[in-house]
Protein backbone atom coordinates (compact mmCIF):
# COMPACT_ATOMS: atom_id res chain seq x y z
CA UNK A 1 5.65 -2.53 -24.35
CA UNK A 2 3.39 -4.97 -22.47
CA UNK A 3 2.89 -4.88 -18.78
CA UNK A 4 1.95 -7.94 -16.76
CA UNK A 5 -0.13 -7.00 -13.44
CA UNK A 6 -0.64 -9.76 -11.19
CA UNK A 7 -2.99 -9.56 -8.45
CA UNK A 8 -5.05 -7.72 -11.41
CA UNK A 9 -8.13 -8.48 -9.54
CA UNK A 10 -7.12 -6.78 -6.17
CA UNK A 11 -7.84 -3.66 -4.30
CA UNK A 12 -4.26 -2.40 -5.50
CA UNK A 13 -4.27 -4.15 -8.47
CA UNK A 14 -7.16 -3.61 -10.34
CA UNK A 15 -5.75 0.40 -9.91
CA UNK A 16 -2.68 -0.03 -11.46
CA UNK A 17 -4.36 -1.45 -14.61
CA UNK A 18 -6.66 1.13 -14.56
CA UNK A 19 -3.78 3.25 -14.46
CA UNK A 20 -1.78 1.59 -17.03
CA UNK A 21 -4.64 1.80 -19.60
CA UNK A 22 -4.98 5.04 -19.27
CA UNK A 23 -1.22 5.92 -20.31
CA UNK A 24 -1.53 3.78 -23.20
CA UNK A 25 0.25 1.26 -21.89
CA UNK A 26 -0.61 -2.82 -22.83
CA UNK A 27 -1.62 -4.52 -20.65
CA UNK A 28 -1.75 -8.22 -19.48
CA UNK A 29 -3.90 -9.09 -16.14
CA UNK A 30 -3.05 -12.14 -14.15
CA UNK A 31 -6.35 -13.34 -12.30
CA UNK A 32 -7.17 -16.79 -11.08
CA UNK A 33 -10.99 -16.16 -12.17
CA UNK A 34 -10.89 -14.21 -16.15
CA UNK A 35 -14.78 -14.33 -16.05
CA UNK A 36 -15.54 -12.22 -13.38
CA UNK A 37 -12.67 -9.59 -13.57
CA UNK A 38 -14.27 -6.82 -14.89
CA UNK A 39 -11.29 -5.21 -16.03
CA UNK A 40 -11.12 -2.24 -18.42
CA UNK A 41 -11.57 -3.02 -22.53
CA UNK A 42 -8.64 -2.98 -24.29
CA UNK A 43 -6.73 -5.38 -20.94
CA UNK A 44 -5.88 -8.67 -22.15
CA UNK A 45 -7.14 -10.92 -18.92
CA UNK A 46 -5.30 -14.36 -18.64
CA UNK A 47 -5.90 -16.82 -16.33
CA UNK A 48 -3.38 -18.20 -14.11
CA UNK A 49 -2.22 -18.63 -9.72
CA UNK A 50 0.75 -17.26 -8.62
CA UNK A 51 0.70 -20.13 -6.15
CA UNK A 52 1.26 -22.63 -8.72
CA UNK A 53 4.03 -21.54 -11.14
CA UNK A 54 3.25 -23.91 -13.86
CA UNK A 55 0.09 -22.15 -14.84
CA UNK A 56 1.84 -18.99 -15.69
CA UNK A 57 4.43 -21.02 -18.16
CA UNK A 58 2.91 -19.21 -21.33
CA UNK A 59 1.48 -16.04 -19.20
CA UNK A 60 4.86 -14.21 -19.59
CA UNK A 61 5.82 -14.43 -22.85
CA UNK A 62 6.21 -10.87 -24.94
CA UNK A 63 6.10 -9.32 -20.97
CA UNK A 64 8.75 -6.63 -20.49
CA UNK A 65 7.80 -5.20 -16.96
CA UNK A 66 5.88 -6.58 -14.23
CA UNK A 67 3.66 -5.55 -10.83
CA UNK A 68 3.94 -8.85 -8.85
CA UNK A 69 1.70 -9.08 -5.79
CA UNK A 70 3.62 -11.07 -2.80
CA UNK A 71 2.55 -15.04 -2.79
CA UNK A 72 6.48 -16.05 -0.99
CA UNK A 73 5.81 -19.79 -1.22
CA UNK A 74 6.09 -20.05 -4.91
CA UNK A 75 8.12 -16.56 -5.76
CA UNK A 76 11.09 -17.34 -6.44
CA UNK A 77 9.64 -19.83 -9.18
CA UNK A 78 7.70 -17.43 -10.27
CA UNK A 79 10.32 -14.75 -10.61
CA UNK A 80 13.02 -17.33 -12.13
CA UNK A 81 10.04 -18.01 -15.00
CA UNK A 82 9.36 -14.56 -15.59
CA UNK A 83 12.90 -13.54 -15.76
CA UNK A 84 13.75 -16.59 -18.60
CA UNK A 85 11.01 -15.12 -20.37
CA UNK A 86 12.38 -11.47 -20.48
CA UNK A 87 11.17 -9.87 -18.30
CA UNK A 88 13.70 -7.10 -17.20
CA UNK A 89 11.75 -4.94 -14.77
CA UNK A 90 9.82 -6.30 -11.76
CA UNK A 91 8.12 -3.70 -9.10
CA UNK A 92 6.50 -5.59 -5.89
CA UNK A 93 3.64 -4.44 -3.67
CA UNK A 94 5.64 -4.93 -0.18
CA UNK A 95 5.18 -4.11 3.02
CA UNK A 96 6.39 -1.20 5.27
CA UNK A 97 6.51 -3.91 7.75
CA UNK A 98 9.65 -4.79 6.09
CA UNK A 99 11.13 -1.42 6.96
CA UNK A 100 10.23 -1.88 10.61
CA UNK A 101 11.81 -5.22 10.73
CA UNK A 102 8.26 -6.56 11.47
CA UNK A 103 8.54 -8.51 8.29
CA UNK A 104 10.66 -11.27 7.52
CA UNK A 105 8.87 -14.23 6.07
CA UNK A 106 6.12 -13.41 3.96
CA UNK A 107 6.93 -9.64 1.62
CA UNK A 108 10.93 -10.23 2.92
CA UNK A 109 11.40 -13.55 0.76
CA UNK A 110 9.63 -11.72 -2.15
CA UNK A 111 11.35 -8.94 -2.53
CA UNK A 112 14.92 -11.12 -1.87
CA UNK A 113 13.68 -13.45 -4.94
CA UNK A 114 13.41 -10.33 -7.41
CA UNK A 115 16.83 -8.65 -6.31
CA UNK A 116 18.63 -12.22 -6.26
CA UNK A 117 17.10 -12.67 -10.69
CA UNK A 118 19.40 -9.93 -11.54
CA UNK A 119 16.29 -7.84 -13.03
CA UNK A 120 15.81 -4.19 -12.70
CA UNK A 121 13.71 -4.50 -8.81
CA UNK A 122 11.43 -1.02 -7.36
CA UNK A 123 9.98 -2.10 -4.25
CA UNK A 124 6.83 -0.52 -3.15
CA UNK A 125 6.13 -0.74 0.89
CA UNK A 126 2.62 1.02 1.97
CA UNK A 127 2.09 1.24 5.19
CA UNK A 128 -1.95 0.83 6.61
CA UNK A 129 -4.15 0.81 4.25
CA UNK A 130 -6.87 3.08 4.59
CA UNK A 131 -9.24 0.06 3.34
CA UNK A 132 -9.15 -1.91 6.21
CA UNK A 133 -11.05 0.25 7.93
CA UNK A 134 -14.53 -0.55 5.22
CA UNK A 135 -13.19 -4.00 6.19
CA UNK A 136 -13.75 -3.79 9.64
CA UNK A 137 -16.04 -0.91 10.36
CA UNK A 138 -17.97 -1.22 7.40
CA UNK A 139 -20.61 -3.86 8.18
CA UNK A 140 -21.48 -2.51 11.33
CA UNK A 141 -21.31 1.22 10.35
CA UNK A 142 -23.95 -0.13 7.77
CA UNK A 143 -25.94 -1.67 9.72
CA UNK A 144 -25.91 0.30 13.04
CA UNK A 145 -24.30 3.21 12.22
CA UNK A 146 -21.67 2.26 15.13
CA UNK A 147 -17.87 1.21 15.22
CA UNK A 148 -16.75 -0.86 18.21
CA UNK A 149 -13.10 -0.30 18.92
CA UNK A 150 -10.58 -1.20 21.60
CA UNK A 151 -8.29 1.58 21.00
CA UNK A 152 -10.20 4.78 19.73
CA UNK A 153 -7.33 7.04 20.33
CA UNK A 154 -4.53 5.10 18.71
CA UNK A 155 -2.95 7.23 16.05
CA UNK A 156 -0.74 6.64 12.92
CA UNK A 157 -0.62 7.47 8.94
CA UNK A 158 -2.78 5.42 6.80
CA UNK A 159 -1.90 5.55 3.02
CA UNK A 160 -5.08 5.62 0.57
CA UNK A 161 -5.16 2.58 -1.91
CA UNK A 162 -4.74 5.23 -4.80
CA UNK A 163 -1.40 6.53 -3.93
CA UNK A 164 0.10 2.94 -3.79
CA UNK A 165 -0.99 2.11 -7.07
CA UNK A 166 0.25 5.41 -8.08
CA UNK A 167 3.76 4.94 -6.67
CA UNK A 168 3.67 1.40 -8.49
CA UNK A 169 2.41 2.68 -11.95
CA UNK A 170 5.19 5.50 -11.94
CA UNK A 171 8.12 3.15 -11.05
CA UNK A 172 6.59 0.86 -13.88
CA UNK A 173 6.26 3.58 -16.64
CA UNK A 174 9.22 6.31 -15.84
CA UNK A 175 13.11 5.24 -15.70
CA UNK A 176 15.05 6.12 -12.69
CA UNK A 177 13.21 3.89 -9.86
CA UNK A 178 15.17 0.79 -10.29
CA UNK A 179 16.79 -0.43 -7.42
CA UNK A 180 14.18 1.97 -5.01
CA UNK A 181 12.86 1.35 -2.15
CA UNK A 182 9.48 3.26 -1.40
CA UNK A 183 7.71 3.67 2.27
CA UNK A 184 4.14 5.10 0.85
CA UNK A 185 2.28 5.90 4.25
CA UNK A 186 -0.25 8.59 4.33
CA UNK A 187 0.28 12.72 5.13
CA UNK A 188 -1.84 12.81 8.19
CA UNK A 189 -1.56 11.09 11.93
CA UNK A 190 -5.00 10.14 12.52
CA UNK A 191 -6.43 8.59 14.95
CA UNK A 192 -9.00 5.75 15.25
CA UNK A 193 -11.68 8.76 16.86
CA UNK A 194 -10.98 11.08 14.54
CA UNK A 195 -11.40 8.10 11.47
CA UNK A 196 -15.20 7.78 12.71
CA UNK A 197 -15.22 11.50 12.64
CA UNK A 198 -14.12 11.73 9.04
CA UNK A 199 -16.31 8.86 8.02
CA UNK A 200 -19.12 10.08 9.72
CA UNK A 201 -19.09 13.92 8.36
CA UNK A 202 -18.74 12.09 4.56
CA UNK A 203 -22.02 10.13 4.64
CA UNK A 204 -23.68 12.88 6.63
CA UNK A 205 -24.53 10.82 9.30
CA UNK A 206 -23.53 10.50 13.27
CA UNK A 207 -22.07 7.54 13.86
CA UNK A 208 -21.32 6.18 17.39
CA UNK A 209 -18.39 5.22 18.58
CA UNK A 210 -18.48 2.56 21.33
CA UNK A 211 -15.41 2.00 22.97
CA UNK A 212 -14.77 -2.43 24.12
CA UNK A 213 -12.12 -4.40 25.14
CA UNK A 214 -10.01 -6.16 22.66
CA UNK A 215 -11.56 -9.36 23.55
CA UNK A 216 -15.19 -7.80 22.92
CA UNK A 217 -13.71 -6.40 19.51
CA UNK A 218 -12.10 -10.04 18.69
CA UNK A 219 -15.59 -11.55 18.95
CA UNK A 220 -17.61 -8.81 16.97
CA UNK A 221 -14.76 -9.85 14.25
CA UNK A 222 -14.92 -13.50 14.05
CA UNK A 223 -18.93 -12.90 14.12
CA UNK A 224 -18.28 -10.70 10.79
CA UNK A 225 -16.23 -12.94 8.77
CA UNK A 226 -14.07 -12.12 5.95
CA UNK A 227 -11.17 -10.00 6.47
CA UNK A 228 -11.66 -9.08 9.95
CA UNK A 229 -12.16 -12.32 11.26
CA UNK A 230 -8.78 -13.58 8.91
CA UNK A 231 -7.15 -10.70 10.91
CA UNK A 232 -8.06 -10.48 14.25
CA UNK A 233 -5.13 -11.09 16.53
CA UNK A 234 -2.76 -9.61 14.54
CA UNK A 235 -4.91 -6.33 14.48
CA UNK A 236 -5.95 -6.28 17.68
CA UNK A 237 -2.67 -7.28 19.37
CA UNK A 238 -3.08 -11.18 20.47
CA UNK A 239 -0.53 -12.62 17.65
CA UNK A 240 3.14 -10.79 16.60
CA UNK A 241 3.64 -10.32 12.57
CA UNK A 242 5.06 -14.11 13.02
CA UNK A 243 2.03 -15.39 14.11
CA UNK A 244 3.55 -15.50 18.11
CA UNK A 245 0.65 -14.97 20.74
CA UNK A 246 1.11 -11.80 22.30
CA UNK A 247 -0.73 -8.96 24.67
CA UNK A 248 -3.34 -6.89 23.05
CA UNK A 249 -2.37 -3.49 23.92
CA UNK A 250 -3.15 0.00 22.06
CA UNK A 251 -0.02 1.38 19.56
CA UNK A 252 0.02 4.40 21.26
CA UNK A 253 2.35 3.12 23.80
CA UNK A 254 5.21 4.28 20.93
CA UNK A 255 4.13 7.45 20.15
CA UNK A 256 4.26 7.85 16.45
CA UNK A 257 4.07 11.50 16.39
CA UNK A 258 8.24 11.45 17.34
CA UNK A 259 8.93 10.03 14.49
CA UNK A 260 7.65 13.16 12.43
CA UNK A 261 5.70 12.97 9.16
CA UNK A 262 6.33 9.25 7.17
CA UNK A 263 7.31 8.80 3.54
CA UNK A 264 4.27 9.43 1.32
CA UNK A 265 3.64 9.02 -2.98
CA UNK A 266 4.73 12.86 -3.18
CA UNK A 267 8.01 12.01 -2.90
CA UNK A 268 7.67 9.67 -5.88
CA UNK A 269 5.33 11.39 -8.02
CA UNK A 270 5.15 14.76 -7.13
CA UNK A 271 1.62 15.27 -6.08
CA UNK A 272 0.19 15.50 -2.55
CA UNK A 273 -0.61 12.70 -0.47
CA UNK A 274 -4.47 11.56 -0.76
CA UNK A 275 -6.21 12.50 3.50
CA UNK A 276 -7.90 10.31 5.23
CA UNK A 277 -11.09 12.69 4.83
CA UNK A 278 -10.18 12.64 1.11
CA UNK A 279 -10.83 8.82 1.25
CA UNK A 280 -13.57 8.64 3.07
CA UNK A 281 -15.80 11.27 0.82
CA UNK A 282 -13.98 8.56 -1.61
CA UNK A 283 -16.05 5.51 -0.29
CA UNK A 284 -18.85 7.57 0.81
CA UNK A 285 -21.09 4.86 -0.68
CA UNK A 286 -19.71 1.82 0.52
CA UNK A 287 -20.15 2.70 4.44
CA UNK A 288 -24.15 3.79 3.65
């Protein structure tokens, strides 16, 4: 059996190869750059853009099942081209935003282009990703050893990166997940404080945390670049999940804690839910 990963490159991605190698499984890994994928031995790396469906015309060939990262302008090309080819099994990295009702043009169309092929669909919606927070803290906990945040005591579950791609690889591997919808959030309401706390006691280090104004925090993020400046107003409240302008104001205005404890990977593969302490000993490295 081959498996085709796409999005082999990504934080999620490059996991569930990992993962797939390790059971034995082929694998073929989609990336838009084969040179500088440093991917396992053994992976067969292809090049090809899930943005542009004619460069993947001989990329699914021999494919039976296959982890397709969310690009909506082009999926339902995609999913028509991998479907003609045979494949009979697709599993998407979604969104809990979809859940919410947060989310209805970008992981929506995605996962309505795989059920609406006929194939055997698992969809797999994490929640927050634990990562963000090396995207945004990161550079200045490296640098100053400080975290500038509007909202320090805004609180919710944040899923580590390793029990998506563990939720993904089981649904690809084991029968019995077709047609499944999985919320993957983490075991633990955290909250922003108590994040610096946890990343703080794993590099052994104090780190301050300095409380600003959205505003302030929107500035500090366009100044840093990369992800947090691609994300500001949606992260810190300014633009809606559409892209709508909107308020900043902190989450804990809905208290999440009356919701109760969230869907985690246990329920999918039997094993506890990675903490957030768990993943910050984790990237230890990264935020020194």
């Amino acid at each position: 059996m081959t498996i085709l990963v796409t999005g082999a490159t990504g934080s999620v991605g490059r996991l569930v190869v990992e993962r797939l190698v390790a059971a034995g499984v082929r694998v073929r890994a989609l990336t838009r750059s084969p040179d500088a994928a440093r991917l396992p031995d053994g992976v067969e790396v292809v090049a090809g853009d899930l943005a542009d469906p004619s460069t993947l015309v001989s990329v699914f060939g021999g494919v039976q099942r296959m982890y397709l990262f969310p690009v909506p302008a082009t999926a339902r090309g995609v999913v028509v081209g991998a479907v003609d080819a045979g494949v009979r099994h697709i599993v998407v990295l979604s969104s809990g935003a979809v859940t919410a009702g947060f989310d209805t043009d970008f992981h929506l169309p995605v996962e309505q282009a795989v059920e609406a092929s006929g194939v055997a669909w698992t969809h797999v919606r994490p929640g927050e990703f634990m990562l963000n927070k090396l995207s945004l803290w990161g550079p200045s906990i490296r640098a100053e050893r400080v975290v500038r945040e509007p909202f320090p005591d805004t609180a919710w579950y944040p899923v580590h990166e390793h029990d998506i791609a563990d939720v993904a690889v089981t649904a690809l591997l084991h029968a019995g997940h077709a047609g499944r919808v999985y919320d993957v959030n983490g075991p633990q309401l955290i909250s922003n404080r108590d994040q610096v706390r946890a990343i703080a006691e794993a590099i052994g280090e104090d780190i301050r945390l300095e409380v600003v104004t959205p505003g302030q925090a929107r500035q500090h993020y366009l100044r840093q670049g990369g992800f947090a400046a691609a994300n500001a107003d949606f992260l810190l409240g300014f633009e809606d999940y559409s892209g709508n302008d909107t308020t900043p104001t902190p989450s804990e205005a809905f208290d999440p804690a009356s919701a109760g404890p969230l869907p985690t990977a246990e329920q999918v593969t039997g094993r506890p839910a990675r903490t957030f302490a768990a993943w910050a000993h984790d990237h230890a490295d990264d935020f020194r």
